[in-house]
C-alpha atoms as a PDB file:
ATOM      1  CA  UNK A   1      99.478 -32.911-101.927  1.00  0.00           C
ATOM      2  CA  UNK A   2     101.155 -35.888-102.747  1.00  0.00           C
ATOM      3  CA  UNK A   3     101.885 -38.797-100.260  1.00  0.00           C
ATOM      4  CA  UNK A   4     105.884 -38.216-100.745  1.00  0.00           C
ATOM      5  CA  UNK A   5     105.005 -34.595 -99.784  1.00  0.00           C
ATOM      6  CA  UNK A   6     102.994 -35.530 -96.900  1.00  0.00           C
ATOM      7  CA  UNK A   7     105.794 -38.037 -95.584  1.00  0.00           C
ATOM      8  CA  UNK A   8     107.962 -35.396 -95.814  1.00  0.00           C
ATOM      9  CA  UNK A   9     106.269 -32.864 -93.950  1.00  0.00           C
ATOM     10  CA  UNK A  10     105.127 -35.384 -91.523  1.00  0.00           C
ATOM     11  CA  UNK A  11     108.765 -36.535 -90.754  1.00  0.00           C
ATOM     12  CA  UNK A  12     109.818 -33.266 -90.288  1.00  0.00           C
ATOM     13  CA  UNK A  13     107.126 -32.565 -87.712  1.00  0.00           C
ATOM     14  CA  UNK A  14     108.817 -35.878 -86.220  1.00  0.00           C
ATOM     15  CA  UNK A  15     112.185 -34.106 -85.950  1.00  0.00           C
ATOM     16  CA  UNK A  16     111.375 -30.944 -84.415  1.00  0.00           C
ATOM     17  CA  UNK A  17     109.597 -32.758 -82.116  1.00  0.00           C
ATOM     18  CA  UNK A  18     112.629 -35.021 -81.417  1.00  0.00           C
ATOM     19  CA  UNK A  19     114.286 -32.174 -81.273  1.00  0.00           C
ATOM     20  CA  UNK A  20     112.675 -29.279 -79.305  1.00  0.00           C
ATOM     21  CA  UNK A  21     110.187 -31.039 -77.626  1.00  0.00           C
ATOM     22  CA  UNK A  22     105.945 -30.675 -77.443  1.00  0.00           C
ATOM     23  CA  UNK A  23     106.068 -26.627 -76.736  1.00  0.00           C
ATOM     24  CA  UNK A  24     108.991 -26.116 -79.436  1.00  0.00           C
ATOM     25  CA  UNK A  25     106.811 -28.130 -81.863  1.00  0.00           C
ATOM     26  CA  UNK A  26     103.860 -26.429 -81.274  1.00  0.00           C
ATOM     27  CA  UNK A  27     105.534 -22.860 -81.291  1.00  0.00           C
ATOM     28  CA  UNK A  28     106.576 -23.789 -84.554  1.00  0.00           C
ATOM     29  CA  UNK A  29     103.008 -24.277 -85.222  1.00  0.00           C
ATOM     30  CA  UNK A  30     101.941 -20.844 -84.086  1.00  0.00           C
ATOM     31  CA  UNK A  31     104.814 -19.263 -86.515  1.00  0.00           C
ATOM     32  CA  UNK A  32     103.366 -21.237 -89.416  1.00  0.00           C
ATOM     33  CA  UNK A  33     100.143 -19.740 -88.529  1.00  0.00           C
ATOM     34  CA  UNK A  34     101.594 -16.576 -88.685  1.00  0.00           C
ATOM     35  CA  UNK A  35     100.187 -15.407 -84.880  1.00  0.00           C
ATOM     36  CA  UNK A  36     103.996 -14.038 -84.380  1.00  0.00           C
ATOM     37  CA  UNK A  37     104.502 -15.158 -80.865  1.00  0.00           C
ATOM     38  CA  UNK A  38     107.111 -13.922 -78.615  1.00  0.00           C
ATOM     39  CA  UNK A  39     108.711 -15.558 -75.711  1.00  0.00           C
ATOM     40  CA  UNK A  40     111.455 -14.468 -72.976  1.00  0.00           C
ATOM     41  CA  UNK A  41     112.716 -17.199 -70.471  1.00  0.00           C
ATOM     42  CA  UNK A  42     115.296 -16.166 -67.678  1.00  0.00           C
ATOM     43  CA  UNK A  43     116.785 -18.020 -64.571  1.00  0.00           C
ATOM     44  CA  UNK A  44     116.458 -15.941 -61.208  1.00  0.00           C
ATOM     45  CA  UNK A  45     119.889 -16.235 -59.514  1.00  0.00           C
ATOM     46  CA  UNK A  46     121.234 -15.656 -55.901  1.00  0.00           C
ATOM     47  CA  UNK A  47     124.579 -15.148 -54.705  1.00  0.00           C
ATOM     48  CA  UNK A  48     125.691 -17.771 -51.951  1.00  0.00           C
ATOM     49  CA  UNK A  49     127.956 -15.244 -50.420  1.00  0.00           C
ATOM     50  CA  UNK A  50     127.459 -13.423 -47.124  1.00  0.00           C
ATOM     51  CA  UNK A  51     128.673 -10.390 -45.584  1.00  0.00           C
ATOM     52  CA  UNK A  52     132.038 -12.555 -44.474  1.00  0.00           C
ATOM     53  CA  UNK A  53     132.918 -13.234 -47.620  1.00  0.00           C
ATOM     54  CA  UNK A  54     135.397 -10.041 -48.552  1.00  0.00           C
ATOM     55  CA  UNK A  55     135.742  -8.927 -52.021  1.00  0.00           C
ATOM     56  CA  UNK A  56     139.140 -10.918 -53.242  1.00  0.00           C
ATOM     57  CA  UNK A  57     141.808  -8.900 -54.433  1.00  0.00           C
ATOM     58  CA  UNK A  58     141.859  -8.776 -58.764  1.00  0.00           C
ATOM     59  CA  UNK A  59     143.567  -6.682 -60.819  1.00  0.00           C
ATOM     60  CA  UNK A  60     145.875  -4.019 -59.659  1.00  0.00           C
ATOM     61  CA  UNK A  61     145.255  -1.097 -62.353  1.00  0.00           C
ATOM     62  CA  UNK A  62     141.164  -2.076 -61.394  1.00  0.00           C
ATOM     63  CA  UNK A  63     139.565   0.648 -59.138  1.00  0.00           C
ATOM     64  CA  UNK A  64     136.204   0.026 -58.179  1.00  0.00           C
ATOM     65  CA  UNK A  65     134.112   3.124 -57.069  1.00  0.00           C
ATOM     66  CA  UNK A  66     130.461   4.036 -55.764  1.00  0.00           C
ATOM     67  CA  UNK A  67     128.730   6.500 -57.856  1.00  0.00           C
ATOM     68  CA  UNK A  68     126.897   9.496 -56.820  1.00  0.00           C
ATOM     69  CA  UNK A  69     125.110  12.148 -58.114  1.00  0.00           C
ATOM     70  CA  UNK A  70     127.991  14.485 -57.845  1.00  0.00           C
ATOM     71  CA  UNK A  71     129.674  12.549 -59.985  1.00  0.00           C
ATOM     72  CA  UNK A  72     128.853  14.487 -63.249  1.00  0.00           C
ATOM     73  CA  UNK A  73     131.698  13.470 -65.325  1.00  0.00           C
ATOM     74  CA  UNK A  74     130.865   9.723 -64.223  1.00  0.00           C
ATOM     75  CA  UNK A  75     127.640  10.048 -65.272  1.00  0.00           C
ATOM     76  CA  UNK A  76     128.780  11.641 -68.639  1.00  0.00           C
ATOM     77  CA  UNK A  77     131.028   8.679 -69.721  1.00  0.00           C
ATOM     78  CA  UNK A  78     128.718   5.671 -68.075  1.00  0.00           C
ATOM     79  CA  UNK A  79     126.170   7.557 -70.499  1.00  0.00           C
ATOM     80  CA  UNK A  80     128.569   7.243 -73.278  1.00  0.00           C
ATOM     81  CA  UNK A  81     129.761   3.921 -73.213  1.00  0.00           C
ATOM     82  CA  UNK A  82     126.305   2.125 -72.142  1.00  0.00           C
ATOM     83  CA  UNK A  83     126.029  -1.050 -73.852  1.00  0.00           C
ATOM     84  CA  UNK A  84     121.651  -0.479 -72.708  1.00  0.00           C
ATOM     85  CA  UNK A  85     122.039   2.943 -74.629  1.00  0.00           C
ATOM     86  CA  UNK A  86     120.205   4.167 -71.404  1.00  0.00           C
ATOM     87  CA  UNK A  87     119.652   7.607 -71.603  1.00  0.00           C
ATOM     88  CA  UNK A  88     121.718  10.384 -69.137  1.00  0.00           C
ATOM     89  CA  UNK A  89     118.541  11.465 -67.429  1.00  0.00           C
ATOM     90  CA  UNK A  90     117.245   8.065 -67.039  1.00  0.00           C
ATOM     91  CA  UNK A  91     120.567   7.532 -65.115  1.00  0.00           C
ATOM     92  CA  UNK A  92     120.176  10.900 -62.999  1.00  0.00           C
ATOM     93  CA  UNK A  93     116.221   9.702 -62.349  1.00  0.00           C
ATOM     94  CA  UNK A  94     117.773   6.319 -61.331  1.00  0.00           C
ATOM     95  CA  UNK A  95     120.348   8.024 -58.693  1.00  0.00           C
ATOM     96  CA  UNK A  96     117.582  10.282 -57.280  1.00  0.00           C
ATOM     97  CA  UNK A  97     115.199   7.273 -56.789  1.00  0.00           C
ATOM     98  CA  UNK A  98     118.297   5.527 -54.569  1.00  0.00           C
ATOM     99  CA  UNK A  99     119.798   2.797 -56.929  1.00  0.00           C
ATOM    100  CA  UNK A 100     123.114   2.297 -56.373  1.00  0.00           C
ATOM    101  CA  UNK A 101     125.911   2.372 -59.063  1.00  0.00           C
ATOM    102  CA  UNK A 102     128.997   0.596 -59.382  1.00  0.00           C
ATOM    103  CA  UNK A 103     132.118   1.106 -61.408  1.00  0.00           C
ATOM    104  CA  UNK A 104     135.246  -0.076 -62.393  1.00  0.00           C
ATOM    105  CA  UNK A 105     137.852   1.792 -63.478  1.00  0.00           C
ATOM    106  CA  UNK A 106     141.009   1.069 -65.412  1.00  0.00           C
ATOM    107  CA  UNK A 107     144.106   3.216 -67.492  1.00  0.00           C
ATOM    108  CA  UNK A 108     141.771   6.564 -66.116  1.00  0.00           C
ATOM    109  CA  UNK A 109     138.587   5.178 -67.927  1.00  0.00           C
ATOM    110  CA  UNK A 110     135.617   3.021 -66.445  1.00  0.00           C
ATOM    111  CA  UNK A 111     135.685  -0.214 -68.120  1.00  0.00           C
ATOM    112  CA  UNK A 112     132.735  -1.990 -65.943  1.00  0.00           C
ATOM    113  CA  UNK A 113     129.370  -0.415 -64.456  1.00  0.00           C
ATOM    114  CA  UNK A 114     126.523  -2.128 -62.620  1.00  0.00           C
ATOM    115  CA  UNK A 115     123.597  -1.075 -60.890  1.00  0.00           C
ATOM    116  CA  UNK A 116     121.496  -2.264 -57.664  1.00  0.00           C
ATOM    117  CA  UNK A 117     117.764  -1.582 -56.950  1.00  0.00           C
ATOM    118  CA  UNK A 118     117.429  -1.580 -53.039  1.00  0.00           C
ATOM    119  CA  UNK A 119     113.861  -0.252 -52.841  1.00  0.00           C
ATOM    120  CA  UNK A 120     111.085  -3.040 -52.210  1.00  0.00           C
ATOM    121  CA  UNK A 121     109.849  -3.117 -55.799  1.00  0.00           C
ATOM    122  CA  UNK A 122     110.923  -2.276 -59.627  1.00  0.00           C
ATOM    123  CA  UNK A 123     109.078  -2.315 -62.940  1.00  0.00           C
ATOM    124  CA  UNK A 124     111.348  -4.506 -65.505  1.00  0.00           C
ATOM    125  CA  UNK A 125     110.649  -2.736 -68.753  1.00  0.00           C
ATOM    126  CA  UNK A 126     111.023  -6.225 -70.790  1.00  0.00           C
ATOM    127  CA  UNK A 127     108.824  -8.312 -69.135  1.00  0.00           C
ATOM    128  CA  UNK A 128     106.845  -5.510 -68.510  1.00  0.00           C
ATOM    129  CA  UNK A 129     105.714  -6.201 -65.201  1.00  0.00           C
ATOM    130  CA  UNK A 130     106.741  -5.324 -61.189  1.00  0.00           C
ATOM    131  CA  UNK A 131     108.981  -7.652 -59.040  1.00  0.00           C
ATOM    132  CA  UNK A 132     108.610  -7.210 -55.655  1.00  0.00           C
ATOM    133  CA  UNK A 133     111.418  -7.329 -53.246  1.00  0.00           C
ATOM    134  CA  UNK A 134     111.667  -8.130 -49.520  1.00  0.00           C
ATOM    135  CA  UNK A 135     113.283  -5.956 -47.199  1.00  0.00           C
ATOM    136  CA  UNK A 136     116.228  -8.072 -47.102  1.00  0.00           C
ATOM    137  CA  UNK A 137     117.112  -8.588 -51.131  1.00  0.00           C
ATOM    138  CA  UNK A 138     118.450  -6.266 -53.560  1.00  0.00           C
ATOM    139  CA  UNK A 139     118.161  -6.805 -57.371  1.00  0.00           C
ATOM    140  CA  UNK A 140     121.365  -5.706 -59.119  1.00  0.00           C
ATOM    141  CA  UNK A 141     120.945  -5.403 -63.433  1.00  0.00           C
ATOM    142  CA  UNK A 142     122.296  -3.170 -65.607  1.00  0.00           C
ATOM    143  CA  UNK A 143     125.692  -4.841 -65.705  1.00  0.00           C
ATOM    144  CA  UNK A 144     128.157  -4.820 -68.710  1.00  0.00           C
ATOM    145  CA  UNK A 145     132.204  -4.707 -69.350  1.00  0.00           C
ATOM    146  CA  UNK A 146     133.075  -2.346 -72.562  1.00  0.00           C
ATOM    147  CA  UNK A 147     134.315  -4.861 -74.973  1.00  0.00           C
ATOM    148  CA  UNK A 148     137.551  -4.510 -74.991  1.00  0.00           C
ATOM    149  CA  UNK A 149     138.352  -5.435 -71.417  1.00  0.00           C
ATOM    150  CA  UNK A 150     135.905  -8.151 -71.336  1.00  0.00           C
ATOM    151  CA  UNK A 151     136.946 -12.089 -70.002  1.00  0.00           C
ATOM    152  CA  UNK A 152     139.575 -10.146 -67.546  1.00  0.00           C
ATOM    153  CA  UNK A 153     137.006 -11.286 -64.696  1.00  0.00           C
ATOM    154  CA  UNK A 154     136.740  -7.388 -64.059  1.00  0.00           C
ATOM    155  CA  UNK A 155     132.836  -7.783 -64.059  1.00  0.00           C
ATOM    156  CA  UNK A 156     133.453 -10.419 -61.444  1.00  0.00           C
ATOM    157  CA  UNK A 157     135.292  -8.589 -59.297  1.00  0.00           C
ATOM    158  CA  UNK A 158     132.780  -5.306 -59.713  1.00  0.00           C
ATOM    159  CA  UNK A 159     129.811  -8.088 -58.896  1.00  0.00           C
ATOM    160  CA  UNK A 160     131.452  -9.700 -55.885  1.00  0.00           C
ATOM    161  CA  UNK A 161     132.443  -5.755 -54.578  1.00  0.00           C
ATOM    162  CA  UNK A 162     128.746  -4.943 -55.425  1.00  0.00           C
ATOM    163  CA  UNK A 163     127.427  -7.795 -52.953  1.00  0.00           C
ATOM    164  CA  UNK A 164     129.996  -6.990 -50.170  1.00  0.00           C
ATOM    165  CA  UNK A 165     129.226  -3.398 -50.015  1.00  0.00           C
ATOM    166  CA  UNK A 166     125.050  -4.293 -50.539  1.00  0.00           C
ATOM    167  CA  UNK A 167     125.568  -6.904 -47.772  1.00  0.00           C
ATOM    168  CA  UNK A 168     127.523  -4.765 -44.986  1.00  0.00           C
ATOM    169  CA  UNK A 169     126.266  -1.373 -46.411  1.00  0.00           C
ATOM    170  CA  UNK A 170     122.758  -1.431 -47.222  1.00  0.00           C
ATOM    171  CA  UNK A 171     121.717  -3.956 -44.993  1.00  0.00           C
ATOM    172  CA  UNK A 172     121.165  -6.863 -47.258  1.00  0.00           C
ATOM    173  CA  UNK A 173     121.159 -10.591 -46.589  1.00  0.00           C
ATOM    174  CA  UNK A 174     119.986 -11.577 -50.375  1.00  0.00           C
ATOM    175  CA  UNK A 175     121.237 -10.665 -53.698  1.00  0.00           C
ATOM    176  CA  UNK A 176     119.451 -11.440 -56.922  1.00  0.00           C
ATOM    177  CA  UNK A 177     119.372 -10.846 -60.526  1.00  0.00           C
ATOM    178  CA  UNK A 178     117.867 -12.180 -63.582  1.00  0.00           C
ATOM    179  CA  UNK A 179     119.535 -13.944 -66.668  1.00  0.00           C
ATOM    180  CA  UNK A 180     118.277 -15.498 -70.113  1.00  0.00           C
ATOM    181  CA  UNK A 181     118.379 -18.993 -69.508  1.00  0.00           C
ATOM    182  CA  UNK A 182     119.889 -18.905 -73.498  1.00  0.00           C
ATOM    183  CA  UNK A 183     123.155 -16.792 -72.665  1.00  0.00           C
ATOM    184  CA  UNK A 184     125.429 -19.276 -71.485  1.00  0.00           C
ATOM    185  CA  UNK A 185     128.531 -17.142 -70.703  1.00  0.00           C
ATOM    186  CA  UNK A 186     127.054 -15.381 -68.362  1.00  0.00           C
ATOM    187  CA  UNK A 187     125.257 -18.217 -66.393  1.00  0.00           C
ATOM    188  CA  UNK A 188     128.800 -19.972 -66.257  1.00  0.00           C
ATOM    189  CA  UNK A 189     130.268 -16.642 -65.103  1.00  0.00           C
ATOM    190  CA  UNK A 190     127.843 -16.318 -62.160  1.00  0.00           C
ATOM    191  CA  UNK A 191     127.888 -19.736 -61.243  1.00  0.00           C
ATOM    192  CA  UNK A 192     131.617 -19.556 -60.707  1.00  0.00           C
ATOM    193  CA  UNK A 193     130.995 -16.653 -58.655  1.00  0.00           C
ATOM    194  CA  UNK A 194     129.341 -19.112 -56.074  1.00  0.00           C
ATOM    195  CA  UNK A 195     125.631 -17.886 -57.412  1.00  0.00           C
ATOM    196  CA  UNK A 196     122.972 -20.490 -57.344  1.00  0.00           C
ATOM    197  CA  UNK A 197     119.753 -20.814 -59.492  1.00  0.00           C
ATOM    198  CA  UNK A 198     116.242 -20.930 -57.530  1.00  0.00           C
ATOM    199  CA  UNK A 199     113.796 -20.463 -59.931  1.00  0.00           C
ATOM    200  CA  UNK A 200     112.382 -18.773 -63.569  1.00  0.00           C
ATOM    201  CA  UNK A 201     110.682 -16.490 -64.814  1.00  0.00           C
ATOM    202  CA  UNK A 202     109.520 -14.623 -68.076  1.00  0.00           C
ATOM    203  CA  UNK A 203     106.232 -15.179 -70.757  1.00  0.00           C
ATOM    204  CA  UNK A 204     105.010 -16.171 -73.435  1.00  0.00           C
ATOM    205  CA  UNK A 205     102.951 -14.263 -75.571  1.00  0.00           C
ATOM    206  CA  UNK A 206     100.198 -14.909 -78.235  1.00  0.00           C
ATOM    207  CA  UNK A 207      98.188 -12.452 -80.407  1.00  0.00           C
ATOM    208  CA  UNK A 208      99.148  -9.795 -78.091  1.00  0.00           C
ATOM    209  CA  UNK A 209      97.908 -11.964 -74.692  1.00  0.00           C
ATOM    210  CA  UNK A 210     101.202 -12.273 -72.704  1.00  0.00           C
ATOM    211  CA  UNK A 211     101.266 -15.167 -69.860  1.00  0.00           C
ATOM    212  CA  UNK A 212     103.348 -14.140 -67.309  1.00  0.00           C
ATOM    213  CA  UNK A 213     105.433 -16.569 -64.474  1.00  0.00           C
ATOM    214  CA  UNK A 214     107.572 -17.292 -61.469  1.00  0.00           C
ATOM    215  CA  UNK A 215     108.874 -20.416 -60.877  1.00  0.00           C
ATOM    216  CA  UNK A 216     110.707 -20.996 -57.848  1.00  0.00           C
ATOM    217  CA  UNK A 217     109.326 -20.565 -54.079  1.00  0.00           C
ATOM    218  CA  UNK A 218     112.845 -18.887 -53.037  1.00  0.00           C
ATOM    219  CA  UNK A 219     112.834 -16.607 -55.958  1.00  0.00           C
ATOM    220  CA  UNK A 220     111.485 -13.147 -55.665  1.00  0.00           C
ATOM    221  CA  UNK A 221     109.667 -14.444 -52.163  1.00  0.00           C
ATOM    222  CA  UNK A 222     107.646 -11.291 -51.803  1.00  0.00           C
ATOM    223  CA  UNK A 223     106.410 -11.152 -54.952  1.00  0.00           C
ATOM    224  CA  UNK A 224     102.919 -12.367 -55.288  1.00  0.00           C
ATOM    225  CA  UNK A 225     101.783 -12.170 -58.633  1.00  0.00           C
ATOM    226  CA  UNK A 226     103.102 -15.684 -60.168  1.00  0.00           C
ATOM    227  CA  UNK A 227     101.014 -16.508 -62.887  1.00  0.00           C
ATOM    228  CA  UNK A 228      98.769 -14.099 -64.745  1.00  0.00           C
ATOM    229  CA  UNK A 229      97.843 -12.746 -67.970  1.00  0.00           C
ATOM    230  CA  UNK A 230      98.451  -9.023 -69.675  1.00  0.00           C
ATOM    231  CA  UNK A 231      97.625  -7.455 -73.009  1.00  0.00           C
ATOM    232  CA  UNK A 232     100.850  -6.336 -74.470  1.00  0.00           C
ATOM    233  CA  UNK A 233     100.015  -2.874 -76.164  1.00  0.00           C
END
């Protein structure tokens, strides 16, 4: 290796570091060495509404409805239309176990769906691990607009509608969700929806050893397990 060579590697190293800090350097590291590490970050969020706060009037051609498990041919096109490809029975299981689903509806069709967990735990199938919930919180996920009808706020309305009815309905005085701190649109979307950030969580992951966390004393308060360590199979 020659010493231009070296001087150039060496102010690269400089530059990432600059750029991405100590752990973006040394993930860059770990790539090099070819351990193929993975990482997920996300920001827990809770709305700053209450059970005063009614749902504001949007759209007029925007319905928003409650699914149940009657509702076969809602089930049929929420199954269709998925952007989580989420399988029909996986929807029916979710029903039974007493999530709650949310729709909007526009021109005859649902454009918007979202879903709420109101049971005191859930496995999340990314991270791979449980979150715990207190009696008071609910964990909505599962949310998307079909493209076509997207940045008409219509998820915004179905969200705020979502909280109201969790709030006055289900007996909830917390509503949370997660969100990759990377996707932007979203996080400005929520935040103008008076939701507030209180902590993080997510892992990285190393040769198969995945480090698990939860950042935030007000996020996910009954969950106990913060920090630990699984073997991602």
């Amino acid at each position: 290796m020659t010493a231009e060579s070296t001087s150039t590697i060496f102010s690269r190293g400089l530059r990432v570091l600059r750029d991405d800090g100590i752990s973006g350097f040394l993930w860059r590291l770990l790539e090099k060495g070819g351990l193929k590490p993975a990482r997920t970050h996300l920001y827990v969020l809770e709305s700053g509404r209450g059970p005063q706060d009614l749902p504001q009037a949007g759209a007029e051609d925007v319905q928003i409805l409650k699914v149940s498990l009657n509702d076969h041919d809602y089930i049929d096109e929420i199954t269709s239309i998925d952007e989580w490809k989420i399988p029909r029975s996986v929807t029916i299981k979710d029903l039974e176990d007493g999530q709650q689903c949310y729709i909007a509806r526009c021109n005859d069709r649902i454009v918007a769906c979202g879903w709420a967990i109101v049971k005191n735990s859930f496995w999340d199938s990314h991270c791979k691990r449980e979150f715990v919930l207190a009696d008071n919180e609910a964990y909505i996920w599962r949310g998307f607009t079909v493209p076509e009808f997207r940045g008409q706020g219509i998820i915004a309305q179905l969200v705020h509608y979502m909280e109201y009815d969790l709030f006055t309905h289900c007996n909830k005085e917390s509503v949370i969700t997660l969100v990759r701190t990377s996707n932007a649109a979203v996080l400005r979307s929520f935040e103008k929806s008076q939701w507030r950030k209180t902590g993080r969580a997510g892992f990285w992951e190393i040769g198969g050893l995945r480090l698990h966390y939860l950042q935030g004393k007000n996020a996910f308060k009954a969950t106990t397990r913060r920090r630990f360590v699984s073997i991602n199979r």
